[in-house]
Protein backbone atom coordinates (compact mmCIF):
# COMPACT_ATOMS: atom_id res chain seq x y z
CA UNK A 1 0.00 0.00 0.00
CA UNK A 2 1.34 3.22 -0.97
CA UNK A 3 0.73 6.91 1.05
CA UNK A 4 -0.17 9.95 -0.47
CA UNK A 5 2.88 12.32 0.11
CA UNK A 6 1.89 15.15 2.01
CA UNK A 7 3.63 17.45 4.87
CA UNK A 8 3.96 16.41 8.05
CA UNK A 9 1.05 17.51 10.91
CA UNK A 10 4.29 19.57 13.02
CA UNK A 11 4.09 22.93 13.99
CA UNK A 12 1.08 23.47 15.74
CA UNK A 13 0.87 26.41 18.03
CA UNK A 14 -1.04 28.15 20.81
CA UNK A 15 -1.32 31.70 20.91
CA UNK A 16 -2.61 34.35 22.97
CA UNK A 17 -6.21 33.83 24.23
CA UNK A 18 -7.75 37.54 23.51
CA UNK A 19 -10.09 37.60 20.54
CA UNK A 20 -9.11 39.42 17.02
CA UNK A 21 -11.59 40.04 14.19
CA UNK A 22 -10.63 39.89 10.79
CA UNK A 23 -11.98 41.46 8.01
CA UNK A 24 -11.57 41.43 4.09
CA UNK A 25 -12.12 44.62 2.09
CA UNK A 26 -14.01 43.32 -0.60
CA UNK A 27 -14.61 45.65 -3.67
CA UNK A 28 -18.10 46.26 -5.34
CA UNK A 29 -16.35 45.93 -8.52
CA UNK A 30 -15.52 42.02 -8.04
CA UNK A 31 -17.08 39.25 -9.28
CA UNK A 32 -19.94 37.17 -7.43
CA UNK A 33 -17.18 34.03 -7.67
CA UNK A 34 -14.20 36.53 -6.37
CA UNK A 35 -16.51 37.77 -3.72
CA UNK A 36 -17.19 34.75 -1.98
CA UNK A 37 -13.33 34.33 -1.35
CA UNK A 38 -13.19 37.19 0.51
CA UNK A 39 -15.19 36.22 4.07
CA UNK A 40 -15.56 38.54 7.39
CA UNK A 41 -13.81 36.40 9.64
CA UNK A 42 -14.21 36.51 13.46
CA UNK A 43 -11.37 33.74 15.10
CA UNK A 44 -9.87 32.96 18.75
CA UNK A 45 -6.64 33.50 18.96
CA UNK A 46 -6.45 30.74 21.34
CA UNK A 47 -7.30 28.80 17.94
CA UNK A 48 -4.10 26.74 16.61
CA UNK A 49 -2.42 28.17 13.37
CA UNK A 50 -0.96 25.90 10.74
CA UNK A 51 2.41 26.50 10.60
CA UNK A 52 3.79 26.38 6.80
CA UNK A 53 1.12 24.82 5.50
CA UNK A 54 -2.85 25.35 4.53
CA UNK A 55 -5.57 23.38 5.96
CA UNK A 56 -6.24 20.09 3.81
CA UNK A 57 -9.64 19.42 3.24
CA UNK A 58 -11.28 15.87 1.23
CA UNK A 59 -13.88 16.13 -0.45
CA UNK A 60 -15.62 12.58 -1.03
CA UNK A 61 -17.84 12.79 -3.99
CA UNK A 62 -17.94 14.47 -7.10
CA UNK A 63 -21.72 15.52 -8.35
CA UNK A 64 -22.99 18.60 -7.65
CA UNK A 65 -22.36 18.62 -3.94
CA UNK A 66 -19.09 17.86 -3.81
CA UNK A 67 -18.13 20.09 -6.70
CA UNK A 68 -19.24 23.17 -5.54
CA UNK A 69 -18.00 22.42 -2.47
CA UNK A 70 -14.20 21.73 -3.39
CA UNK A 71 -14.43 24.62 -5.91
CA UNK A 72 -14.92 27.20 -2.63
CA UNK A 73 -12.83 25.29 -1.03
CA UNK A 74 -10.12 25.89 -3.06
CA UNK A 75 -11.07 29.49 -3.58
CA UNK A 76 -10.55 30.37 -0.20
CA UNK A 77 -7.33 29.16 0.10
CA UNK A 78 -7.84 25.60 1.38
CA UNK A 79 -5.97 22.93 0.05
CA UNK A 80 -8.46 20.58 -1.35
CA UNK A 81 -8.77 17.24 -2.58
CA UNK A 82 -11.57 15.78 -4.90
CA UNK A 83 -12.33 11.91 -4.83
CA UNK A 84 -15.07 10.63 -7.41
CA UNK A 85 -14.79 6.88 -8.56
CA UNK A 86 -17.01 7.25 -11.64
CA UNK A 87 -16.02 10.47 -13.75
CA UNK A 88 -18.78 9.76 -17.00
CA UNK A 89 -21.39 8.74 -13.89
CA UNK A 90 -24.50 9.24 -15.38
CA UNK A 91 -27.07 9.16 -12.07
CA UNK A 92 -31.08 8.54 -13.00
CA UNK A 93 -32.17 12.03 -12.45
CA UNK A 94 -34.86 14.01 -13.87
CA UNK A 95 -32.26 16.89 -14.11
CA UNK A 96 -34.59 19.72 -13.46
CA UNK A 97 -32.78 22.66 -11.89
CA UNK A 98 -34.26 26.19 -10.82
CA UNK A 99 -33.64 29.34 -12.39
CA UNK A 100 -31.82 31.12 -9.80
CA UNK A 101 -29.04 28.12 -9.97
CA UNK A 102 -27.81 28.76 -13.35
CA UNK A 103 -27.34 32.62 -11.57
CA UNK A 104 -25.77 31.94 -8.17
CA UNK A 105 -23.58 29.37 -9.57
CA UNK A 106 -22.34 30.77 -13.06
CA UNK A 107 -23.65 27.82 -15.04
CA UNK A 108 -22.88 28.26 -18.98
CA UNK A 109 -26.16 27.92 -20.83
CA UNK A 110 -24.37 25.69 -23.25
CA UNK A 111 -24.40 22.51 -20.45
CA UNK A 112 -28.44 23.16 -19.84
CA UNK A 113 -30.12 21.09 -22.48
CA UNK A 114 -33.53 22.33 -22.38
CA UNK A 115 -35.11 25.31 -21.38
CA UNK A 116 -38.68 23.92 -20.35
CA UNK A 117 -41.25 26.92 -20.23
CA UNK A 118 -44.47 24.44 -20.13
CA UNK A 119 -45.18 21.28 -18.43
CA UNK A 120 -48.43 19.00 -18.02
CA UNK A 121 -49.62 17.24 -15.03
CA UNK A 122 -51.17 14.27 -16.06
CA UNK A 123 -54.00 12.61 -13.21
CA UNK A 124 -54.87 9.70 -12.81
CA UNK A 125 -57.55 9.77 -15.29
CA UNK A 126 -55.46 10.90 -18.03
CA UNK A 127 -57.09 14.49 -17.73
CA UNK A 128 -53.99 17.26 -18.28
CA UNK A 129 -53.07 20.32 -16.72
CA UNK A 130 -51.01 22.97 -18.32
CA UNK A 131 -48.95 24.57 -16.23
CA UNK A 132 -46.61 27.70 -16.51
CA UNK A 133 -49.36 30.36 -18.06
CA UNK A 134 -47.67 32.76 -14.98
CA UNK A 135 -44.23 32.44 -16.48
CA UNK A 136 -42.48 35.94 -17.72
CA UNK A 137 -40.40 35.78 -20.98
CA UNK A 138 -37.24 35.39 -19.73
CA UNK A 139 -38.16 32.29 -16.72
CA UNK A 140 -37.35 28.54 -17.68
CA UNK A 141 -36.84 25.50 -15.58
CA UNK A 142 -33.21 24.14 -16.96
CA UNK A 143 -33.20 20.75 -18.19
CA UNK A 144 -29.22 19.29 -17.58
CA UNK A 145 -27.59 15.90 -18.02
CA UNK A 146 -26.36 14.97 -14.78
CA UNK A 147 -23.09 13.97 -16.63
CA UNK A 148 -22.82 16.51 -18.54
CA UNK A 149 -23.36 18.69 -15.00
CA UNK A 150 -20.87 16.94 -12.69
CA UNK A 151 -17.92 17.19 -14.99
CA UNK A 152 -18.46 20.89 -15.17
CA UNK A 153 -18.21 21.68 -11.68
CA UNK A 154 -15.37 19.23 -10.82
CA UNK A 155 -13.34 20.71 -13.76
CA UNK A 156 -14.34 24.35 -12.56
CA UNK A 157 -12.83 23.53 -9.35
CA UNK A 158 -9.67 21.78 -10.07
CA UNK A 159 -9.23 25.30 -12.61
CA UNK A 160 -9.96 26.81 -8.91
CA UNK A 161 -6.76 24.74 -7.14
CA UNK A 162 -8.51 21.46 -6.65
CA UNK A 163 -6.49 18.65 -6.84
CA UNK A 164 -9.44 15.89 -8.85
CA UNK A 165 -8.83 12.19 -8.09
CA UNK A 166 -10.13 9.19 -9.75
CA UNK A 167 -10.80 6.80 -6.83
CA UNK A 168 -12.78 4.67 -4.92
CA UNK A 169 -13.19 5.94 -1.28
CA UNK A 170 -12.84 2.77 0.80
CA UNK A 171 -12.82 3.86 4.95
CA UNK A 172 -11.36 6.22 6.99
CA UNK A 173 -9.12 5.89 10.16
CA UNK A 174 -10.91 8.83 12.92
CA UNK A 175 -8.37 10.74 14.90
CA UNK A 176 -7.37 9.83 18.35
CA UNK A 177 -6.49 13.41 19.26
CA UNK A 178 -8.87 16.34 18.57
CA UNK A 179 -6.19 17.58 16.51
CA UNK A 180 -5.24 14.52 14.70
CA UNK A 181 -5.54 13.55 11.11
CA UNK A 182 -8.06 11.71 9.11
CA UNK A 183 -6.55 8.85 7.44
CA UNK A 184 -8.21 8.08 4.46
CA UNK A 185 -8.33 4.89 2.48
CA UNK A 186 -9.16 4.51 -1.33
CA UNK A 187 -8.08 3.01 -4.77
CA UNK A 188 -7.09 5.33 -7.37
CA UNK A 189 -7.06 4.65 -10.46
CA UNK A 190 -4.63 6.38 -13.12
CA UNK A 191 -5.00 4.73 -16.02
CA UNK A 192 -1.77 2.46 -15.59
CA UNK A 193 -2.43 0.03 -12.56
CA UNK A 194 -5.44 -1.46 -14.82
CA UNK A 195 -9.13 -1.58 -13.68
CA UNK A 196 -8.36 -3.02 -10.54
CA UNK A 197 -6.48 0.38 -9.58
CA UNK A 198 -3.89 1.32 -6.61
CA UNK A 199 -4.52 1.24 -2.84
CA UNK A 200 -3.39 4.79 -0.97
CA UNK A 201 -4.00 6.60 2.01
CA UNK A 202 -4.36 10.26 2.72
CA UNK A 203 -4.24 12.52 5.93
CA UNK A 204 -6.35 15.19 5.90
CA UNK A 205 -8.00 17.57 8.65
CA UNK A 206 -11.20 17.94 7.25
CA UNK A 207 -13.78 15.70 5.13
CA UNK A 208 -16.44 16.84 3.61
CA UNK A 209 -19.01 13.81 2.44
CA UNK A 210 -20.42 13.69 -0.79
CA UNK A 211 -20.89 10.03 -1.85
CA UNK A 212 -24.45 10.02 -2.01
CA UNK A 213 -27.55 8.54 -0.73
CA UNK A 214 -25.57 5.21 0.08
CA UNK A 215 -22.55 7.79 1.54
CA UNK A 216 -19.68 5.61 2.84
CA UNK A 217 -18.68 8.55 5.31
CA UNK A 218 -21.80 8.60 6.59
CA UNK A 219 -21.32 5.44 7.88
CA UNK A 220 -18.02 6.28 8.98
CA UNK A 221 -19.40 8.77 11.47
CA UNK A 222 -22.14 6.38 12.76
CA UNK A 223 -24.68 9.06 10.81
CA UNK A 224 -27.41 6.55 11.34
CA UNK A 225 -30.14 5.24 8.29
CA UNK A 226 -33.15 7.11 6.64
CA UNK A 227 -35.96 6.29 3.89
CA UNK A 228 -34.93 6.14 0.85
CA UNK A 229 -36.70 5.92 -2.38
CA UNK A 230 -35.78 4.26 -5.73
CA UNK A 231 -35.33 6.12 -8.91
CA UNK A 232 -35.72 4.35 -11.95
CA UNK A 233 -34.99 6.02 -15.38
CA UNK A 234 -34.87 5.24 -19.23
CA UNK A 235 -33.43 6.99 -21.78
CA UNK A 236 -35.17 7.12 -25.13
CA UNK A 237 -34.42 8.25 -28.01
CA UNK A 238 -37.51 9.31 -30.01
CA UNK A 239 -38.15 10.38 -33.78
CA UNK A 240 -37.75 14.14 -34.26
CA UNK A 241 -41.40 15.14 -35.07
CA UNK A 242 -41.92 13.76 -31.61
CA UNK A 243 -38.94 15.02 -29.83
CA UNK A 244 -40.80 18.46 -31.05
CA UNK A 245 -42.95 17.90 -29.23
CA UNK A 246 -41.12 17.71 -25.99
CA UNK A 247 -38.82 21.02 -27.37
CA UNK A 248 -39.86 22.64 -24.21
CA UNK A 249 -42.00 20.98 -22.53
CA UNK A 250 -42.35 18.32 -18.94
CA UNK A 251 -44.72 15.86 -18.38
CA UNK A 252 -45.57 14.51 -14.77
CA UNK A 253 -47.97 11.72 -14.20
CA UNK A 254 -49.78 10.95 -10.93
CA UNK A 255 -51.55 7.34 -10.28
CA UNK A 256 -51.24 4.29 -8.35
CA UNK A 257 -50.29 2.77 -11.77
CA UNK A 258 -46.87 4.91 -11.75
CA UNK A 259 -46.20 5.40 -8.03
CA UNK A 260 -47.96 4.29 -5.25
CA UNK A 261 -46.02 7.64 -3.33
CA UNK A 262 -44.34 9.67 -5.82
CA UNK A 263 -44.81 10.36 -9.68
CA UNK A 264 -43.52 9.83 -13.27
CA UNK A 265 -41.77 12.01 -15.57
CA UNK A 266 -41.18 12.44 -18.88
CA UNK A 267 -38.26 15.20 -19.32
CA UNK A 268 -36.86 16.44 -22.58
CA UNK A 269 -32.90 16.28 -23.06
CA UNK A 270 -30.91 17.24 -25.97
CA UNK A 271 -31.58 14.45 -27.98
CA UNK A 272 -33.99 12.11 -26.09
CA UNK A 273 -35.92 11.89 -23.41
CA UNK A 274 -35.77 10.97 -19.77
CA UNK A 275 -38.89 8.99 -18.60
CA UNK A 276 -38.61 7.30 -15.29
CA UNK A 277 -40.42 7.30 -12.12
CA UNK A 278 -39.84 6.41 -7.73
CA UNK A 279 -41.01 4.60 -4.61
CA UNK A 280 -40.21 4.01 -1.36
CA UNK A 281 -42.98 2.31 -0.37
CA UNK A 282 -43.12 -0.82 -3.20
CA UNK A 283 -39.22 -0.96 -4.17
CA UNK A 284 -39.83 -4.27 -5.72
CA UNK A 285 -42.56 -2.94 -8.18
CA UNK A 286 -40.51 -0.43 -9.49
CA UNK A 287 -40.02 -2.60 -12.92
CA UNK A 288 -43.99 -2.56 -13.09
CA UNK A 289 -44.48 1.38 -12.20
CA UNK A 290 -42.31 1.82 -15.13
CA UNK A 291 -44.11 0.14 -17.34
CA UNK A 292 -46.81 2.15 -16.75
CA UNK A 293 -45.11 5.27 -16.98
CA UNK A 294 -43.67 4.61 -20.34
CA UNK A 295 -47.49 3.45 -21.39
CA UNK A 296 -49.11 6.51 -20.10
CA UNK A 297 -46.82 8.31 -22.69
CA UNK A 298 -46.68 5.62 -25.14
CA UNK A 299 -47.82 7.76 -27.92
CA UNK A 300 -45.85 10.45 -27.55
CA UNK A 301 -42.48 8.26 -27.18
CA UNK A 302 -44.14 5.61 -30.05
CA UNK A 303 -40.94 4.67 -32.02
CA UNK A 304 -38.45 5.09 -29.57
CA UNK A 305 -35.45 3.78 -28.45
CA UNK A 306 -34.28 2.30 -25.19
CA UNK A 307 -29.88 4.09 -25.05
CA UNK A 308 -29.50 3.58 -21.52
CA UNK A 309 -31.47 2.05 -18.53
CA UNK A 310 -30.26 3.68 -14.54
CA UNK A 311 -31.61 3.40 -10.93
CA UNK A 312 -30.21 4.25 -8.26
CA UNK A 313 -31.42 5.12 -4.24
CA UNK A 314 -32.48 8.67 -3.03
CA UNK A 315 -33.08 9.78 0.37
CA UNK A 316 -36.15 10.94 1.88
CA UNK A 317 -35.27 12.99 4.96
CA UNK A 318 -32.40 13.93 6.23
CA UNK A 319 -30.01 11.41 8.07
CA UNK A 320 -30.40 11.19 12.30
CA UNK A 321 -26.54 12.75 12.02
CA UNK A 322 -24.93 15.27 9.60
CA UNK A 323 -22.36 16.60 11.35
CA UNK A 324 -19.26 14.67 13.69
CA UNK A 325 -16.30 16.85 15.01
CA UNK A 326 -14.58 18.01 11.38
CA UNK A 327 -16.45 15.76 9.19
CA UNK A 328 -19.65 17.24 7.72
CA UNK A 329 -22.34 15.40 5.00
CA UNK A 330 -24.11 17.28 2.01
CA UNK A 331 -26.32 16.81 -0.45
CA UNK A 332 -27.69 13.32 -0.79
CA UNK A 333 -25.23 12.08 1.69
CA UNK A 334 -26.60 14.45 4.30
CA UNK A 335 -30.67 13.19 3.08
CA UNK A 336 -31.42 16.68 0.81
CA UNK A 337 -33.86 15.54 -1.38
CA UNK A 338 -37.33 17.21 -1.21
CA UNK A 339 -40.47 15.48 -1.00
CA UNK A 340 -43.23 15.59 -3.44
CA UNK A 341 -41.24 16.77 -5.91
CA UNK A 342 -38.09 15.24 -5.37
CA UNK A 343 -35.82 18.03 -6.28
CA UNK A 344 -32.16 17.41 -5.14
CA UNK A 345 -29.72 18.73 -7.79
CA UNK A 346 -30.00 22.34 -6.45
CA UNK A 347 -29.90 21.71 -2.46
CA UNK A 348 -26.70 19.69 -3.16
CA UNK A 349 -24.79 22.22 -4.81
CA UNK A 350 -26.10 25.26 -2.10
CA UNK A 351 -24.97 22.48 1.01
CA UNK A 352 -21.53 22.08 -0.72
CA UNK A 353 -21.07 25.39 -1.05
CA UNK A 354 -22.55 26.34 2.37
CA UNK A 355 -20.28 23.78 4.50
CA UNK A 356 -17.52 24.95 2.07
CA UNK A 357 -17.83 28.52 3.09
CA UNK A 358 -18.41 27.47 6.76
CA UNK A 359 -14.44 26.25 6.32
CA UNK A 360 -12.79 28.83 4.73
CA UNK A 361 -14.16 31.40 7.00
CA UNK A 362 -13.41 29.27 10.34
CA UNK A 363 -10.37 28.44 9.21
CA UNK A 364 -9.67 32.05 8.63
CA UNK A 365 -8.83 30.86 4.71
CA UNK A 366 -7.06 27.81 5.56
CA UNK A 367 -4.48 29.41 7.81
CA UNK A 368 -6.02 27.74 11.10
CA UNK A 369 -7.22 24.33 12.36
CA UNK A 370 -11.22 24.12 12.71
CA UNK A 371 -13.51 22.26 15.28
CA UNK A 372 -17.28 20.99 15.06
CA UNK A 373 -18.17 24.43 16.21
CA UNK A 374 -17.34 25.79 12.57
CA UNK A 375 -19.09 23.24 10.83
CA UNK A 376 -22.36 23.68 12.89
CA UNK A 377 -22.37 27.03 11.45
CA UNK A 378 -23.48 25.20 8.22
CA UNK A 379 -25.87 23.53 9.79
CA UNK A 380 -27.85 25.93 11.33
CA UNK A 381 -27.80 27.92 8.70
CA UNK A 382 -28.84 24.92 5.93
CA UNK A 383 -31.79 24.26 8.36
CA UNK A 384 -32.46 28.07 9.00
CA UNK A 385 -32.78 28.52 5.52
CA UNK A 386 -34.47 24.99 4.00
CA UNK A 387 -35.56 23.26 6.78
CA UNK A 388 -38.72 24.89 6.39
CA UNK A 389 -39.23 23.83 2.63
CA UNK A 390 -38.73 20.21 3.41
CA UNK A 391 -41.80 19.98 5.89
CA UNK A 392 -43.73 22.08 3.29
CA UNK A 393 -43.50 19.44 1.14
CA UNK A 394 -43.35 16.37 2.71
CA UNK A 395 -46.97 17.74 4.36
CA UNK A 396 -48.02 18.10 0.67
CA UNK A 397 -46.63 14.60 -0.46
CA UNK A 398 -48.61 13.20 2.79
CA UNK A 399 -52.11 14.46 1.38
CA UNK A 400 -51.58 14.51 -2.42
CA UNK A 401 -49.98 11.06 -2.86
CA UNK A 402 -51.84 8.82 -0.83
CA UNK A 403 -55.16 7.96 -2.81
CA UNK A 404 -55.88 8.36 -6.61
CA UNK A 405 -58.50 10.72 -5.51
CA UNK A 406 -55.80 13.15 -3.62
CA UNK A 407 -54.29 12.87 -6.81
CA UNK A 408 -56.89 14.42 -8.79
CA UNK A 409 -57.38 16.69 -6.27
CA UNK A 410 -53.98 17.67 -6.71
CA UNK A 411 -54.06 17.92 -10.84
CA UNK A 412 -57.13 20.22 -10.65
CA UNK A 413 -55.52 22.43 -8.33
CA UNK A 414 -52.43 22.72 -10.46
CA UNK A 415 -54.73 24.21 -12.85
CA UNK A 416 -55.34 27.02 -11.09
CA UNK A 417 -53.40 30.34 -11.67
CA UNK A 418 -52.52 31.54 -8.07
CA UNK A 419 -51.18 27.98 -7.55
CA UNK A 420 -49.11 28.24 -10.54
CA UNK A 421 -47.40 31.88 -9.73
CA UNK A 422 -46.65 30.82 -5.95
CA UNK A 423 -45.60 27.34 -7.22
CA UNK A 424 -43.18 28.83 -9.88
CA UNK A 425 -41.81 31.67 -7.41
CA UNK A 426 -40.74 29.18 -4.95
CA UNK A 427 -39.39 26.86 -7.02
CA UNK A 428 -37.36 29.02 -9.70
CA UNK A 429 -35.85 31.34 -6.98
CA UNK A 430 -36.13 29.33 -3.50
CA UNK A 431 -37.74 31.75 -1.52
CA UNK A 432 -41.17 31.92 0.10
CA UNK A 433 -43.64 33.69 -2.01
CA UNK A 434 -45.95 36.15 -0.27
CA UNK A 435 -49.49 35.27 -0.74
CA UNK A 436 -52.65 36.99 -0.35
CA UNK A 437 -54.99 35.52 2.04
CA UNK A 438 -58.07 35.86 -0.04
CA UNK A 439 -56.69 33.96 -2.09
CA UNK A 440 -55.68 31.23 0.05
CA UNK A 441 -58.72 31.27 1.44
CA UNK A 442 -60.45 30.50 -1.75
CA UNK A 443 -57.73 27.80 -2.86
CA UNK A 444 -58.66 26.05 0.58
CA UNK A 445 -62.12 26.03 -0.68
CA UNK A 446 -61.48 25.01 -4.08
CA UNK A 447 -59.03 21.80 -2.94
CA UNK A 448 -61.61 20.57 -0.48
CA UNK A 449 -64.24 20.48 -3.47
CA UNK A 450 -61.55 19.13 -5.63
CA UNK A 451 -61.27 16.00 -2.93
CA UNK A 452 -64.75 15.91 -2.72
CA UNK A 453 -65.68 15.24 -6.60
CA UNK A 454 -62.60 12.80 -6.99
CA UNK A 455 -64.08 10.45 -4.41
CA UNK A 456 -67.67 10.79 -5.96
CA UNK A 457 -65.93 9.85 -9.05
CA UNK A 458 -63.90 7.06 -7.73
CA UNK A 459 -67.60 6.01 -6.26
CA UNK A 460 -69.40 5.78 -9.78
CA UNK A 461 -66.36 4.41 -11.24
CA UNK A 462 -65.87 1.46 -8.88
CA UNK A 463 -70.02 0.82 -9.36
CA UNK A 464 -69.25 0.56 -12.68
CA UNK A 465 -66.12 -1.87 -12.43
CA UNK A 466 -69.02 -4.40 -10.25
């Protein structure tokens, strides 16, 4: 087994116990990605400085999560190691992101495939909603290969300073001393030692985990279980007078025939389309939910091809434990995956970058050691922020998803207009729309007659099935 060569952990120093504040003059006339290098900065001078070296930070993962993360990492002056086993992994994700993302995180238009201004909800029924009338001209939801995504970010970062590893993360030793190392093990592979790559280890003070809903750090830290659903998604390549159709447009079904708890999707990519759908509930069905899906769209996909088949698990709540002394979880790892809609690709990235920015300003960029205490700084403010959202919507999920009649409930509502503006306001810029409570009022009316006529029609329907 061979060791990563790094410095040696000497040097470490106390210093004077009165309390300095540091602060960075930041000019208006910088960037949005310069800015965030330049934090205000509060430390102890009782904290312990690195002497002759920078704080080293891991990063485990590299999707979303794990490659904003490293890229702010190595921004503000950390050093910073990426670890991602599968560099062309191609996750099954619907790949919606909000608007506001492609903003706060510089994306280049050219990696967003579609620009989807219109989408249907489909009930179970087969009656269709269109939704996005409220859009303005210049509002999308971005359509991205997860791919196509991933490599972006990790390439932006090692630009940044990052140093990008192909490997396998296998374990990690925890440190004895508060102080101590993390020794991590994992295969890399270069290229030269074959597929069956190169055992190393690493020391590092810091880990940041962002391996994913089945997170290997996560169990290193004793971060305890949670739900998790399975994603199952087909690629298929359609003929182009039907792939017009789907230019810019989403299509979500709702039904006990597609998801007993969730729904199915058919998103437009560049050159095919994405139809899969989820469960926690009935994992082994998910084969037969699929089915269904692809059937409920069967004319619009008629004469398409089958390029690639993907599943994979995604969490439904956060985990019991996201934090342990300097090790921190984000993004699936860490359980950030919204209910009812599922939405994960954007809360990924913003935890990366938050527990990121948590380091470089605790560590006063990299030139001090950091405890839990910095890291729980990300945490309160991830849960300050979006903790909120997630009960929103696992509340919704709760009433809409659990009968075919909720469902249609739920489709008929989607029709309405003041639904669709606070709907799209949330979910393209992440904030809490203000609502007027006449109108809320009436949309409470409106959804209990909604429930009402889909059980009357559930009623007839069943008399008629006898």
């Amino acid at each position: 087994m061979s060791t990563f060569a790094l410095k040696s952990f000497t040097g470490l120093r106390q210093s004077p116990t009165d309390q300095i504040t540091f602060v960075s003059h930041v000019p208006s006339s910088l960037s949005r990605s310069q800015r965030r290098t330049s934090l205000r900065v509060t430390a102890s001078r009782a904290s312990p400085k690195l002497a002759n070296r920078s704080l080293r930070v891991a990063v485990i993962g590299g999707g979303p999560a794990g490659g904003a993360a490293a890229e702010t990492l190595a921004q503000g002056g950390i050093e910073t190691i990426l670890i991602e086993r599968k560099m062309d992994n191609c996750k099954p994700c619907g790949g919606a992101i909000p608007l506001c993302m492609v903003g706060e995180f510089n994306l280049p238009l050219d990696i967003i495939d579609r620009r989807v201004t219109k989408m249907k909800m489909i009930s179970p029924s087969n009656i269709a909603v269109d939704i996005g009338r409220t859009l303005k001209e210049h509002e999308y939801i971005g359509m991205v290969r997860r791919e196509v995504l991933d490599q972006y970010l990790r390439e932006r970062a090692e630009k940044s300073g990052a140093t990008v590893i192909n490997g396998l993360f296998l374990k990690m030793d925890l440190p004895e001393e508060w102080d101590s190392p993390y020794v991590l093990h994992y295969t890399e592979y270069d290229g030269k030692t074959g597929a069956t790559g190169q055992k190393k280890t690493m020391e590092v003070d810091a880990v940041i985990g962002a391996d994913g809903a089945n997170s290997r750090v996560a169990k290193s830290i004793g971060a305890g279980d949670y739900d998790y659903a399975i994603a199952f998604q087909e690629r298929i390549r359609i003929p182009d007078d039907k792939m017009t159709y789907y230019e810019d447009l989403a299509e979500m079904y709702v039904g006990d025939d597609v998801s007993p708890d969730f729904y199915g999707w058919v998103f437009p990519k560049c050159d095919h389309v994405a139809v899969g759908t989820g469960t926690v509930t009935h994992k082994g069905d998910i084969k037969k939910f699929q089915l269904a899906t692809r059937n409920r769209a069967k004319d619009k996909i008629l004469g398409g091809k089958i390029i690639r088949v993907e599943a994979h698990p995604i969490p439904e709540h956060p985990r019991p434990r996201r934090l342990s002394k300097r090790v921190a979880l984000v993004g699936d790892a860490a359980g950030y995956v919204t209910k009812c809609s599922g939405e994960g690709i954007y809360f990924a990235a913003k935890s990366g970058r938050m527990c990121a920015e948590a380091i470089v300003e605790g560590s006063q960029n990299g030139k001090k050691m950091i405890d839990e205490s910095d890291l729980r700084k990300y945490l309160e403010k991830w849960d300050k922020t979006y903790l909120p959202t997630y009960r929103v919507l696992d509340v919704l999920q709760k009433v809409f998803y659990r009968s075919n009649p909720a469902r249609e409930a739920f489709v008929e509502m989607c029709g309405d207009e003041y639904v669709q503006k606070m709907t799209f306001d949330s979910y393209l810029y992440k904030r809490v729309a203000p609502g007027s409570p006449l109108e809320d009022l009436k949309l409470a009316v409106n959804t209990i007659g909604s429930v009402f006529r889909a059980n009357a029609l559930r009623r007839e329907i069943e008399k008629l099935n006898v």
